[in-house]
Protein backbone atom coordinates (compact mmCIF):
# COMPACT_ATOMS: atom_id res chain seq x y z
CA UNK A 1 4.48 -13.02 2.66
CA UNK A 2 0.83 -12.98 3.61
CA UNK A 3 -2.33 -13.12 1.30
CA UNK A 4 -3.18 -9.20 1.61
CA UNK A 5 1.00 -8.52 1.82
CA UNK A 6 0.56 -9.93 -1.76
CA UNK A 7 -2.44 -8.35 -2.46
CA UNK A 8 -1.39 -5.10 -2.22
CA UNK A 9 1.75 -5.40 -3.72
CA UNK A 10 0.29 -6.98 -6.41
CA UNK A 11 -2.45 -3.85 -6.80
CA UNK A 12 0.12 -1.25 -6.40
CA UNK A 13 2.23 -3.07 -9.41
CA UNK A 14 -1.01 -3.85 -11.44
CA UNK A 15 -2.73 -0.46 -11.43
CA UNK A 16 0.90 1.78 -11.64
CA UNK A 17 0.91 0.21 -15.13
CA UNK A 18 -2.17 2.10 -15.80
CA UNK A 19 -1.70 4.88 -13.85
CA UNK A 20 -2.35 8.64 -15.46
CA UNK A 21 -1.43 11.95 -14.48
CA UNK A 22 -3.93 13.78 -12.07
CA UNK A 23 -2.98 16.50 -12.96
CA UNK A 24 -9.01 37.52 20.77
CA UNK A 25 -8.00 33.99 21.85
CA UNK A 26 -10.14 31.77 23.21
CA UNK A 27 -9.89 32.60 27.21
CA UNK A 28 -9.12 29.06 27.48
CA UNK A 29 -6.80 28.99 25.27
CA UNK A 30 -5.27 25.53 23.75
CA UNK A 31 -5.03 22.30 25.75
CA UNK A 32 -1.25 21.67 26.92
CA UNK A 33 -0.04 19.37 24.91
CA UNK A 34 0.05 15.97 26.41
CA UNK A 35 4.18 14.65 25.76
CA UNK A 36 4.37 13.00 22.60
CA UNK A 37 7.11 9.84 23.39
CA UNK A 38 9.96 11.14 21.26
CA UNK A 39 10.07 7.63 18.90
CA UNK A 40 6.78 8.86 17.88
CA UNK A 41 7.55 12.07 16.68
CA UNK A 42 10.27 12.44 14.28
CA UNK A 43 11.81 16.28 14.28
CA UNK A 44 13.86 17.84 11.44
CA UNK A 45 17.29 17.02 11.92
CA UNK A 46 18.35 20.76 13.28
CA UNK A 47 18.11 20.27 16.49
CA UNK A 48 16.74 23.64 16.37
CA UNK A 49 13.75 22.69 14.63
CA UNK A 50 11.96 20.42 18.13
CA UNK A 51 13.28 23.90 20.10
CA UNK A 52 11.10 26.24 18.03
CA UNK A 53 7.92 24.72 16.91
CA UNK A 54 5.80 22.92 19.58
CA UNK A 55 3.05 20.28 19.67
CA UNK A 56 -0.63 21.40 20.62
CA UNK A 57 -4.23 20.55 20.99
CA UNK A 58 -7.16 21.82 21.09
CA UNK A 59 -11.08 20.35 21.54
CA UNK A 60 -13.39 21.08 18.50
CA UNK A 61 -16.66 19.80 18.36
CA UNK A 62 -15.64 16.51 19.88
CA UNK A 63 -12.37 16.07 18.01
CA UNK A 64 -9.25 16.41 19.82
CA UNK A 65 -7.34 18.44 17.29
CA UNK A 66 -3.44 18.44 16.70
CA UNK A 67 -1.33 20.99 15.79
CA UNK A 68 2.22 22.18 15.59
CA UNK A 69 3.15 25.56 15.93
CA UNK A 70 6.38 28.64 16.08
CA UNK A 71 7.96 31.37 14.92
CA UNK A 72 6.59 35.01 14.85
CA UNK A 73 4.90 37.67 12.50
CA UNK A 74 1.66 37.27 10.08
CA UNK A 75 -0.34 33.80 10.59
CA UNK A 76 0.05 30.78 7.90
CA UNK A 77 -1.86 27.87 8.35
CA UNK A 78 -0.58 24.91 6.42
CA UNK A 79 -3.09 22.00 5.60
CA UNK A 80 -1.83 18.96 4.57
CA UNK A 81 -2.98 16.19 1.87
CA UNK A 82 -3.52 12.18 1.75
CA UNK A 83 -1.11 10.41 2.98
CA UNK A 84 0.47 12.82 4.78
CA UNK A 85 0.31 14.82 8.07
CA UNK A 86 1.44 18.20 9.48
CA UNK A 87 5.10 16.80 8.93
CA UNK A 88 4.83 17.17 5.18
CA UNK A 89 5.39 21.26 5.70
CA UNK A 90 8.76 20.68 8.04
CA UNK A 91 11.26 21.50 5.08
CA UNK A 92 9.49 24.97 4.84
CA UNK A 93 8.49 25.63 8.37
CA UNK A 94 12.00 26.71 9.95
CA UNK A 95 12.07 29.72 7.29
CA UNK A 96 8.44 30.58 6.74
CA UNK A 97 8.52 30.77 11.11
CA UNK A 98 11.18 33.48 10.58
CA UNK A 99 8.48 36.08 9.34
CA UNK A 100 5.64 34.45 10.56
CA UNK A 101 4.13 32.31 12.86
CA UNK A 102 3.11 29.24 11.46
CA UNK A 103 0.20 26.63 12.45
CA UNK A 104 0.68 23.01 10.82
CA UNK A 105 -2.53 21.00 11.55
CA UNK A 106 -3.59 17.60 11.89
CA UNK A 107 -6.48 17.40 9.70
CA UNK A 108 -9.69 16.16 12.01
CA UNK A 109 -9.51 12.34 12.12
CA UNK A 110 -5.88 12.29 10.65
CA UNK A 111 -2.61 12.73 11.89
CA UNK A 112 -2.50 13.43 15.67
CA UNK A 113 -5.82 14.80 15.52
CA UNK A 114 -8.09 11.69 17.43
CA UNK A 115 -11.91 11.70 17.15
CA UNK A 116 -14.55 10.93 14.24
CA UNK A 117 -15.18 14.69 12.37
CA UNK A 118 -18.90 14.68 11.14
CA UNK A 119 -17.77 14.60 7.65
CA UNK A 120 -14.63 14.33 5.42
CA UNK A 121 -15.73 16.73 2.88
CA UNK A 122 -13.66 19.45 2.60
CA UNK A 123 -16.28 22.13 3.42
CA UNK A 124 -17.00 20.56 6.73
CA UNK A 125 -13.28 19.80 7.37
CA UNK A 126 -12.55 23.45 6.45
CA UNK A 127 -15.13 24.43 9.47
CA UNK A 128 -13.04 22.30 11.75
CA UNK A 129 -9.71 23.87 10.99
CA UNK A 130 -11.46 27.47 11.01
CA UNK A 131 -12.96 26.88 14.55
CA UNK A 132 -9.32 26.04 15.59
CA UNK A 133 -8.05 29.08 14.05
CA UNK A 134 -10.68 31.77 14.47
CA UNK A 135 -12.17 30.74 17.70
CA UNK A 136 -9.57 28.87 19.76
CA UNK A 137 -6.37 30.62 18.53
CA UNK A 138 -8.10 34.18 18.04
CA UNK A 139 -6.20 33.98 14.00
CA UNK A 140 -8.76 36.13 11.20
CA UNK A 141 -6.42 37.49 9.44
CA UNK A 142 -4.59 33.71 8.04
CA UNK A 143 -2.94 33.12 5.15
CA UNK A 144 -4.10 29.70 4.32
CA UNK A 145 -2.19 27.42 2.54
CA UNK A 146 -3.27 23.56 1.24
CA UNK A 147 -1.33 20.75 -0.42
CA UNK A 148 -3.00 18.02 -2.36
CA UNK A 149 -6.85 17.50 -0.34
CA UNK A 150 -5.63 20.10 1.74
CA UNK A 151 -5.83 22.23 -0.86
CA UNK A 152 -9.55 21.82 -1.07
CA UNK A 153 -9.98 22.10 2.60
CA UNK A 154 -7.74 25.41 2.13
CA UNK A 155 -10.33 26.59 -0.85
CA UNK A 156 -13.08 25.95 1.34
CA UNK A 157 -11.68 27.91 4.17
CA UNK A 158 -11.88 30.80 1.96
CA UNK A 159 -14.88 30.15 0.14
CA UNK A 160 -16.40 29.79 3.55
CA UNK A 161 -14.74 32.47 5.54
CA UNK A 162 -13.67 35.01 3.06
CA UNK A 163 -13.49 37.43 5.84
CA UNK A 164 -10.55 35.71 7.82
CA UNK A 165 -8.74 34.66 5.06
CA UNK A 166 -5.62 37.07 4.22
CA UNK A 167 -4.50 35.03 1.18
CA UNK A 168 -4.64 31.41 -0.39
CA UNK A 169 -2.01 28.88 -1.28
CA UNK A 170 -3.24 26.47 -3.61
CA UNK A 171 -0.74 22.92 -4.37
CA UNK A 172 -1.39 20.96 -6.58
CA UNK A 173 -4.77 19.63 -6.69
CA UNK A 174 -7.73 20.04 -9.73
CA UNK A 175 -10.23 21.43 -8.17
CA UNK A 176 -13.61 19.21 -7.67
CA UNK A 177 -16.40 21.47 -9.28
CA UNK A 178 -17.16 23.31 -11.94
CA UNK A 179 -14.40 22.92 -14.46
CA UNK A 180 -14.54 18.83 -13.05
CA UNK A 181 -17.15 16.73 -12.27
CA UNK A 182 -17.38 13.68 -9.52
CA UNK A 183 -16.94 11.00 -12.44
CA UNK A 184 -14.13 12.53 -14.49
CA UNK A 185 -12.29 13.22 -11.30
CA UNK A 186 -12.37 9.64 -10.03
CA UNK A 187 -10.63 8.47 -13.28
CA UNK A 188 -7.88 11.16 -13.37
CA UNK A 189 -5.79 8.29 -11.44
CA UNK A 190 -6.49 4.53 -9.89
CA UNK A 191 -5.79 5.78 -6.75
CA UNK A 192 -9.03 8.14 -6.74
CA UNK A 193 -11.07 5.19 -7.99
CA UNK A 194 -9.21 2.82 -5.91
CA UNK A 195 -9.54 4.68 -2.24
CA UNK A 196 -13.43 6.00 -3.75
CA UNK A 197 -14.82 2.52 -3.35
CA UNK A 198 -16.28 1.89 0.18
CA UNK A 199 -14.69 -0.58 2.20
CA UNK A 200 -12.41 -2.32 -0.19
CA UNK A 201 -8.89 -0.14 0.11
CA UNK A 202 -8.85 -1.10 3.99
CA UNK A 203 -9.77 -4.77 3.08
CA UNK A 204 -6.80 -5.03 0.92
CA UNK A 205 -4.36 -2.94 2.50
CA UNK A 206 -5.17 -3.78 6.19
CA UNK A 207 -2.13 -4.20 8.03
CA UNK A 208 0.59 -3.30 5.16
CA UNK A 209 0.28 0.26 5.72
CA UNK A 210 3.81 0.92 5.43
CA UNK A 211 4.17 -1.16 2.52
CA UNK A 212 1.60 0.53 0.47
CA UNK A 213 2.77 4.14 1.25
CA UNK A 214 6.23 3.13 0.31
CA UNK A 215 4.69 1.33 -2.91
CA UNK A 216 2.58 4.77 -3.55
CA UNK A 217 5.03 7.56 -2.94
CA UNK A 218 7.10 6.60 -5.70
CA UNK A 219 4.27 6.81 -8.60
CA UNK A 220 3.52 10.61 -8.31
CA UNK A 221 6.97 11.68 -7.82
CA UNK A 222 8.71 13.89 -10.40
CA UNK A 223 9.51 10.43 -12.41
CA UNK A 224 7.13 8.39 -11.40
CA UNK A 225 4.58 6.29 -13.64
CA UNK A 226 1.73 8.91 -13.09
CA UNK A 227 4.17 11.75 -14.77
CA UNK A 228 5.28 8.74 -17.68
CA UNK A 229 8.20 7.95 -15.65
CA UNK A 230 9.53 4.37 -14.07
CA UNK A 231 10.39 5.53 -10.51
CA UNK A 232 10.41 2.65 -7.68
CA UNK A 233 12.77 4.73 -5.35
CA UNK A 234 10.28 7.12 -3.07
CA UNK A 235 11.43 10.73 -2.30
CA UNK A 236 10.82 10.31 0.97
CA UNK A 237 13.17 8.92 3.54
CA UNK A 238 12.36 5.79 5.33
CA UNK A 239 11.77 7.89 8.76
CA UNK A 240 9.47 9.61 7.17
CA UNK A 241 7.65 6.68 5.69
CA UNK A 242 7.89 5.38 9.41
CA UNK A 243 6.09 8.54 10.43
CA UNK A 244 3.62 8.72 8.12
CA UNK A 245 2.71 5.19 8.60
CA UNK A 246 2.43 5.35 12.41
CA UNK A 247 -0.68 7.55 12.25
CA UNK A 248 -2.28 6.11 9.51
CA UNK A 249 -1.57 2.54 10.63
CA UNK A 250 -4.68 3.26 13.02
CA UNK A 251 -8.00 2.19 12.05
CA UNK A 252 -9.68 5.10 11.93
CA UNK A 253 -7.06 7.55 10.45
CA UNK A 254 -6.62 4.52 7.45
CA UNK A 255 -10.26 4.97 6.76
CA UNK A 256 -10.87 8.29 7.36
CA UNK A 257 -8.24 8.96 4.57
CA UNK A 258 -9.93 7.15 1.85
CA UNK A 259 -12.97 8.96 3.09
CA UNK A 260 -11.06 11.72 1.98
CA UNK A 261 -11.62 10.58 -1.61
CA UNK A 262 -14.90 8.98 -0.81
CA UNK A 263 -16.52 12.56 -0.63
CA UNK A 264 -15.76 13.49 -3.97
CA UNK A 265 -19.03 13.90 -4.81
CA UNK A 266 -19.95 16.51 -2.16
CA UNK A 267 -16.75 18.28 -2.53
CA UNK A 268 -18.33 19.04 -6.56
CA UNK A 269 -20.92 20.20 -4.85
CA UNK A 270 -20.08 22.37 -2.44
CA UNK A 271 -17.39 23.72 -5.09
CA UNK A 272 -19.83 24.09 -7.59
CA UNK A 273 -22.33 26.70 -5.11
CA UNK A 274 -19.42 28.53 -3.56
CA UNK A 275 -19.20 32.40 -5.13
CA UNK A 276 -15.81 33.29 -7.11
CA UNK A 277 -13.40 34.51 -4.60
CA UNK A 278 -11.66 37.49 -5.11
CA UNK A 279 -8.54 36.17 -2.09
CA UNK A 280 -5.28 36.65 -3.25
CA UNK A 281 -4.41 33.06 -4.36
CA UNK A 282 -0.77 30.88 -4.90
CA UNK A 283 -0.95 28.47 -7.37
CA UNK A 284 2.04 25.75 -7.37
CA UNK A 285 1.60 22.06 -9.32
CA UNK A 286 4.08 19.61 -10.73
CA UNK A 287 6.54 20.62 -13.32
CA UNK A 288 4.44 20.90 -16.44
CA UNK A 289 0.95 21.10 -14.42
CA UNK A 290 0.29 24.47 -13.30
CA UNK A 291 -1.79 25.29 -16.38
CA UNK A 292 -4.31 22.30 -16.19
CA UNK A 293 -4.39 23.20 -12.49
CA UNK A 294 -5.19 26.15 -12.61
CA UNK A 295 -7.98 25.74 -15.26
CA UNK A 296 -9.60 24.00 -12.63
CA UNK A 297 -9.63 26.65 -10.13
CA UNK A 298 -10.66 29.72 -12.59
CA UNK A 299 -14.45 29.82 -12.10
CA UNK A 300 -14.09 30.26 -8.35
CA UNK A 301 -10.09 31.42 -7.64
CA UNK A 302 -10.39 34.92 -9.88
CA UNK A 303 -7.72 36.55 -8.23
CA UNK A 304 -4.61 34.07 -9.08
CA UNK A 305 -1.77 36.52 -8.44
CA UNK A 306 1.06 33.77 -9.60
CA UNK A 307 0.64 30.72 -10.90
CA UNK A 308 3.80 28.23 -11.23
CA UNK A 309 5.54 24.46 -12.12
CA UNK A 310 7.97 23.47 -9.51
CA UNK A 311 10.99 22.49 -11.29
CA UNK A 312 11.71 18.91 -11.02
CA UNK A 313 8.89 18.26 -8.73
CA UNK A 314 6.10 15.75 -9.44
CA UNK A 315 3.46 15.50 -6.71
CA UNK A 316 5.56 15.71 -3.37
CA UNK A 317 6.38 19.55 -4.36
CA UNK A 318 7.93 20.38 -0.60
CA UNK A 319 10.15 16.99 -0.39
CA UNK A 320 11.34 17.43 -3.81
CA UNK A 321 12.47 20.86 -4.19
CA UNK A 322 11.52 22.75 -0.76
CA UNK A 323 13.82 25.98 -1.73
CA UNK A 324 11.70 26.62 -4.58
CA UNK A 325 8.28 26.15 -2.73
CA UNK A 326 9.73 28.00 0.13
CA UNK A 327 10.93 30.97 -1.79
CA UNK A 328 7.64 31.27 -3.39
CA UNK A 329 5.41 31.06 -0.59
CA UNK A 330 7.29 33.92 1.29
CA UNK A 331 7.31 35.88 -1.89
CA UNK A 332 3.77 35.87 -1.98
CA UNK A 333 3.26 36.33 1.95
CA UNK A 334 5.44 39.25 1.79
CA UNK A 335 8.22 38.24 3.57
């Protein structure tokens, strides 16, 4: 075992002892999708699933942006969170494609999505995912729907584009603004502090990506030691671990996550300027966690239409009980 191999197992260990509970188209159209080698992508395990969604990407604003996309009816663009990718939302995508046609996207700098975005706040990546949408793909009339960080890319989408939004789906995430400033945010958990601090997460977790995603996964789980729990076993499979680690084994996807967390501040402020938003919203947290979540969100969400715990889910609300999530996001879409 190497120096930083023990490093980070030994920070994972150390700080889970401490942890705490956080709470028209565009007439050129998308680039063809260059083929993905098929060890680098994994596909849900109905082989149905690789025959109805398909990888594409599109230029914006010098970022080569990925996306995934199938199925028919009313748009729903899903955003995902740290330290995932558009293959967090695969459990829900076969269904939610059968009334509508879905867009999973690469957050800019993460996932599939290559290039340096100008910033990793979530109001700038929100204009990113928005140019995709509105102005490549021709989509203002989303529903847009964000899990974890994603969420506050998702709440900036609206905030900044009230016009094209059709509806918001908010996962559990406390809001950075009003109800919660920069500083009591980054000590809601060590992993805010931790990944807040510049330089020092990729200095100790370098080249054991894998291992400290499969260390990680485990803590905000339904049992894990953020919810009071013990959990070491991750509720994710190891192909997805392998997944998830393939993207953000690369330099700049590893930093450009903990940038992620490193914006913080401007994320309060962008939160704190934005105008309440009267968009139809979705709010889903942890079992036990939709109350403090949404308390976050009331000064600028004022039109929560349903607001819900996912039964025996901690963080990872779609890999821990995806008929729930599912049934309640094509409740609210009006499926």
């Amino acid at each position: 075992m190497n120096t930083r191999h023990r490093l980070v197992t030994a920070l994972a260990a150390l700080l889970a002892l401490g942890a705490t509970a956080c709470a028209g188209p565009d007439p050129a159209g998308p680039e063809a999708a260059p083929e993905i080698p098929a060890h680098e992508v994994i596909t849900r395990e109905d082989p149905e699933f690789a025959g109805r969604f398909r990888h594409e990407f599109a230029d914006v604003d010098g970022v080569r942006m990925h996306y995934v996309t199938g199925g028919s009816g009313s748009p729903v663009v899903l955003l995902h969170g740290w330290p995932q990718t558009w293959y967090g939302w695969w459990e829900v995508m076969p269904e939610l494609a059968e009334h509508h046609t879905v867009y999973a996207i690469d957050l800019p700098g993460l996932g599939d999505s290559t290039g340096t975005p100008s910033g990793y706040d979530k109001a700038t990546l929100a204009r990113y995912a928005h140019t995709l949408v509105a102005d490549r793909l021709g989509v203002r009339d989303a529903a847009v729907v964000g899990h974890d960080l994603g969420a506050a890319v998702a709440f900036q989408y609206a905030a900044q584009f009230p016009q094209d939004t059709a509806r918001l789906g908010y996962l559990d995430l406390p809001l950075p603004g009003p109800a919660i400033g920069e500083t009591a945010y980054r000590s809601l958990s060590w992993h805010i502090a931790f990944h807040s601090q510049p330089q020092v997460p990729e200095a100790v977790v370098g080249d054991d990506v894998r291992e400290y995603l499969s260390l990680f996964y485990p803590q905000v789980s339904f049992n894990g030691t953020a919810f009071g729990g013990d959990a070491t076993t991750s509720p994710f499979s190891e192909a997805e671990i392998d997944e998830y680690a393939r993207t953000y084994r690369e330099p700049g996807a590893l930093s450009g996550g903990f940038e992620l967390y490193r914006s913080l501040g401007a994320d309060v402020r962008a939160a704190e300027s934005a105008p309440p938003l009267d968009v139809p919203t979705l709010v889903l947290a942890a079992q036990g966690q939709s109350d403090a979540i949404r308390a976050t969100v009331a000064p600028r969400l004022t039109n929560v239409v349903r607001s819900a715990d996912v039964p025996n889910a901690g963080h990872w609300l779609v890999e821990e009980n995806p008929e729930f999530v599912t049934a309640e996001l094509l409740a609210f879409l009006g499926s």
